[in-house]
N, C-alpha and C. Protein backbone atom coordinates (compact mmCIF):
# COMPACT_ATOMS: atom_id res chain seq x y z
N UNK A 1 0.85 -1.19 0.00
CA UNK A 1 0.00 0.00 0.00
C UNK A 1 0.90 1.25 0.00
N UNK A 2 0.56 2.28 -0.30
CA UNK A 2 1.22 3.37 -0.72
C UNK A 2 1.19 3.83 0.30
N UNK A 3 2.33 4.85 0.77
CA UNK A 3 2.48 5.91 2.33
C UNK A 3 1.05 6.81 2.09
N UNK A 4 0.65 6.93 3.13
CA UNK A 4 -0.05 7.98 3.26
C UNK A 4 0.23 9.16 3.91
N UNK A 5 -0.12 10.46 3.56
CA UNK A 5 0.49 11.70 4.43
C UNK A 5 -0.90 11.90 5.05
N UNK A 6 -0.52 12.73 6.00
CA UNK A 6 -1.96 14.01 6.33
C UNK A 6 -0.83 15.37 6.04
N UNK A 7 -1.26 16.70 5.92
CA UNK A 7 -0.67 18.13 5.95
C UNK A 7 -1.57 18.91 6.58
N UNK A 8 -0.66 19.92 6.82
CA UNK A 8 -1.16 21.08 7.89
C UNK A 8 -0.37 21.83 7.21
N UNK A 9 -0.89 23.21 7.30
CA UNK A 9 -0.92 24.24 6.65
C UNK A 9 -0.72 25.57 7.80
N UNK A 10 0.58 27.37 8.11
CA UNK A 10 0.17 27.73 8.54
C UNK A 10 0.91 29.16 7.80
N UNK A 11 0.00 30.13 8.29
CA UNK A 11 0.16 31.67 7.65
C UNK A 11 1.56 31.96 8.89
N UNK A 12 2.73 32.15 7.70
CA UNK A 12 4.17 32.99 8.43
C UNK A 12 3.09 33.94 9.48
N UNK A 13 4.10 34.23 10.37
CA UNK A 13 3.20 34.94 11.70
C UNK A 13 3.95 36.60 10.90
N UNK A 14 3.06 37.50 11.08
CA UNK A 14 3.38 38.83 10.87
C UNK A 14 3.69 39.68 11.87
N UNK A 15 4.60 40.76 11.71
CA UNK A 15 4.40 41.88 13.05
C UNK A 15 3.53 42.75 12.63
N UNK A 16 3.98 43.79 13.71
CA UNK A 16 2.68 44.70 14.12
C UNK A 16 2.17 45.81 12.62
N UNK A 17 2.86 46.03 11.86
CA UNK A 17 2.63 46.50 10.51
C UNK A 17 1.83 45.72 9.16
N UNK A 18 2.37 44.07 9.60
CA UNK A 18 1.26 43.04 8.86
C UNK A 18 2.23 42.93 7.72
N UNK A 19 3.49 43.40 7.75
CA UNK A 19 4.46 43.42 6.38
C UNK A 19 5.67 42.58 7.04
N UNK A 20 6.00 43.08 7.80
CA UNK A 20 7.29 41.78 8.48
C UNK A 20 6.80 40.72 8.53
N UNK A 21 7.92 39.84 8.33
CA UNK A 21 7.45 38.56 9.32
C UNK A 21 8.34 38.04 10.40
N UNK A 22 7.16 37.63 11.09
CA UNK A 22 8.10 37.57 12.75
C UNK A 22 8.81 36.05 12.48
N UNK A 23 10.12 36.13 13.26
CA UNK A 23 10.73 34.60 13.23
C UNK A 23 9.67 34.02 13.99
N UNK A 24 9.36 32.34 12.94
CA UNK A 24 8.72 31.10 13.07
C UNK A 24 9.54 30.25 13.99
N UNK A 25 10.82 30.36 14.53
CA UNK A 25 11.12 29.39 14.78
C UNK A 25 10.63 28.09 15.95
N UNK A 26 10.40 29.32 17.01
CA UNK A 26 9.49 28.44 17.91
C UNK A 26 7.91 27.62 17.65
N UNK A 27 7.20 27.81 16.63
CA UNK A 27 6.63 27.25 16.14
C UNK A 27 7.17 26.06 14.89
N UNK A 28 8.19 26.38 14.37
CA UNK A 28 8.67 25.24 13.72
C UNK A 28 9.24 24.44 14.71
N UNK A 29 9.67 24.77 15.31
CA UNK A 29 10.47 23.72 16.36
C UNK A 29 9.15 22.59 17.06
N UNK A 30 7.98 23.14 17.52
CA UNK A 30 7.28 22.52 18.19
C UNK A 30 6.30 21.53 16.64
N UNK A 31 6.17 22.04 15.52
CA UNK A 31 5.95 21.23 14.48
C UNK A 31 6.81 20.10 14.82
N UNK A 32 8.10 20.27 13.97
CA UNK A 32 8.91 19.45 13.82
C UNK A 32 9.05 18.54 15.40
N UNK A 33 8.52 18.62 16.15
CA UNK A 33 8.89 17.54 17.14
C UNK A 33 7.47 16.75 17.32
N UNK A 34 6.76 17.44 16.20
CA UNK A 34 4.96 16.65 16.42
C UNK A 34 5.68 15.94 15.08
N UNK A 35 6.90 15.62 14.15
CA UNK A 35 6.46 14.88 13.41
C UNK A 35 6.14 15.67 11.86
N UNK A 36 6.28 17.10 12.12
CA UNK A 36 5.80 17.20 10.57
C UNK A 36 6.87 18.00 10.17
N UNK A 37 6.79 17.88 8.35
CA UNK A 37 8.58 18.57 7.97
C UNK A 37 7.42 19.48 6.67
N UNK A 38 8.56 20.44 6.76
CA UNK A 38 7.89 21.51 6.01
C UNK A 38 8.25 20.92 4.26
N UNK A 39 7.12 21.11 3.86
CA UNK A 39 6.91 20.31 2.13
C UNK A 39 7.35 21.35 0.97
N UNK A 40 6.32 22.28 1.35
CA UNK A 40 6.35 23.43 0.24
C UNK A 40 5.72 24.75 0.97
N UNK A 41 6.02 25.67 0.56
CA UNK A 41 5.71 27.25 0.26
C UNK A 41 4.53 27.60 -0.54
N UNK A 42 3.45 28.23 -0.17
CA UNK A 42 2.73 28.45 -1.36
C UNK A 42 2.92 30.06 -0.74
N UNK A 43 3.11 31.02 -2.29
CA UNK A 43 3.31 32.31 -2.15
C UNK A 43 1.95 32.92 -2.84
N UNK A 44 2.05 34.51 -2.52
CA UNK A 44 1.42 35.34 -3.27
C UNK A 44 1.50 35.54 -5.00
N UNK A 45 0.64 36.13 -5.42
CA UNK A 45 0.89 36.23 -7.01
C UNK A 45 2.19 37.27 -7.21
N UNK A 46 2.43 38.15 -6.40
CA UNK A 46 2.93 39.55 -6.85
C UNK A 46 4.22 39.25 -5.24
N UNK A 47 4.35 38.15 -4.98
CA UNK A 47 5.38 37.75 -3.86
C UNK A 47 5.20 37.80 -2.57
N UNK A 48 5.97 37.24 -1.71
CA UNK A 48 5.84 37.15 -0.22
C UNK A 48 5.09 35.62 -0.18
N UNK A 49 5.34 34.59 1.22
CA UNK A 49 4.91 33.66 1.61
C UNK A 49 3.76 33.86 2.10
N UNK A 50 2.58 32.81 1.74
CA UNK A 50 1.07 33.18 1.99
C UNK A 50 1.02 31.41 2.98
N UNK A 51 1.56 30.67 2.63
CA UNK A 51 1.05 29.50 3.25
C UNK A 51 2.34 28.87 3.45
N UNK A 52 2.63 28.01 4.81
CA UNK A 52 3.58 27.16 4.94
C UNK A 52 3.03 25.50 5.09
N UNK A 53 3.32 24.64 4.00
CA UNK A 53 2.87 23.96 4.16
C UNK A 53 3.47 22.35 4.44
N UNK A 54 2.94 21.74 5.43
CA UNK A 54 3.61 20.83 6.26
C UNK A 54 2.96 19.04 5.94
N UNK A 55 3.91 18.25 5.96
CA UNK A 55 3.38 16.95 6.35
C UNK A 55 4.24 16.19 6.90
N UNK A 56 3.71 14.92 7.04
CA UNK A 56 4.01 13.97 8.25
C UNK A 56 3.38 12.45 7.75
N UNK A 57 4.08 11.38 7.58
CA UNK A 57 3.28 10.38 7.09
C UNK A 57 2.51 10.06 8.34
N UNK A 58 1.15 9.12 7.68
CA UNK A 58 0.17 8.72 8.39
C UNK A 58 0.43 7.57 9.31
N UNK A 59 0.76 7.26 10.88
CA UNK A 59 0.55 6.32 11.67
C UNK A 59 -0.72 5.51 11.11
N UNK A 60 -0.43 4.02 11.79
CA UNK A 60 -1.69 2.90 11.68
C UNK A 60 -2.86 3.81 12.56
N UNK A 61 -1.96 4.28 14.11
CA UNK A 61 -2.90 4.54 14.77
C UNK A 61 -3.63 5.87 14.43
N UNK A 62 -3.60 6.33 13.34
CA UNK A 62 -3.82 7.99 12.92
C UNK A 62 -5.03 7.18 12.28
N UNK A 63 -4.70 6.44 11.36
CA UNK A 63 -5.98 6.10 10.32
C UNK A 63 -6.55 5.73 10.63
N UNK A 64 -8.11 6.14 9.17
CA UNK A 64 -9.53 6.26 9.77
C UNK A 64 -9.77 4.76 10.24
N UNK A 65 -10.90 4.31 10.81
CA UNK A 65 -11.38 2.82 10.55
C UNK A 65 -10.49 2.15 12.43
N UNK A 66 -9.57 2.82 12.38
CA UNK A 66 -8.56 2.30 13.92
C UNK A 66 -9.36 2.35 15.32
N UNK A 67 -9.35 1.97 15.56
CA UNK A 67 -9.55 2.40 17.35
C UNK A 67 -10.87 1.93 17.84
């Protein structure tokens, strides 16, 4: 059977102007220890990061039908 992923998805955190972006790291750090590695970037048309997007293959005990 083929791996399965799940993904999670999150908006770079902004500062107080809504144009910076604040360092992620403490939120990547607490990702990455749940298990999920950053996949891809989805950006704006005209630039800047709009989505960070994350996965993690699927545990037995994650999938549907278990428990």
């Amino acid at each position: 059977m083929p791996r399965q992923w799940e993904y999670h998805t999150i908006e770079p955190p902004k500062g107080l102007t809504k144009r910076e972006t604040v360092d992620p790291t403490e939120e990547l750090n607490r990702l990455g220890a749940e298990g999920w590695e950053l996949a891809e970037t989805i950006s704006y048309d005209k630039g800047g990061t709009k989505l960070l997007v994350f996965k993690r293959p699927v545990t037995d005990s994650d999938s549907p039908g278990d428990g």
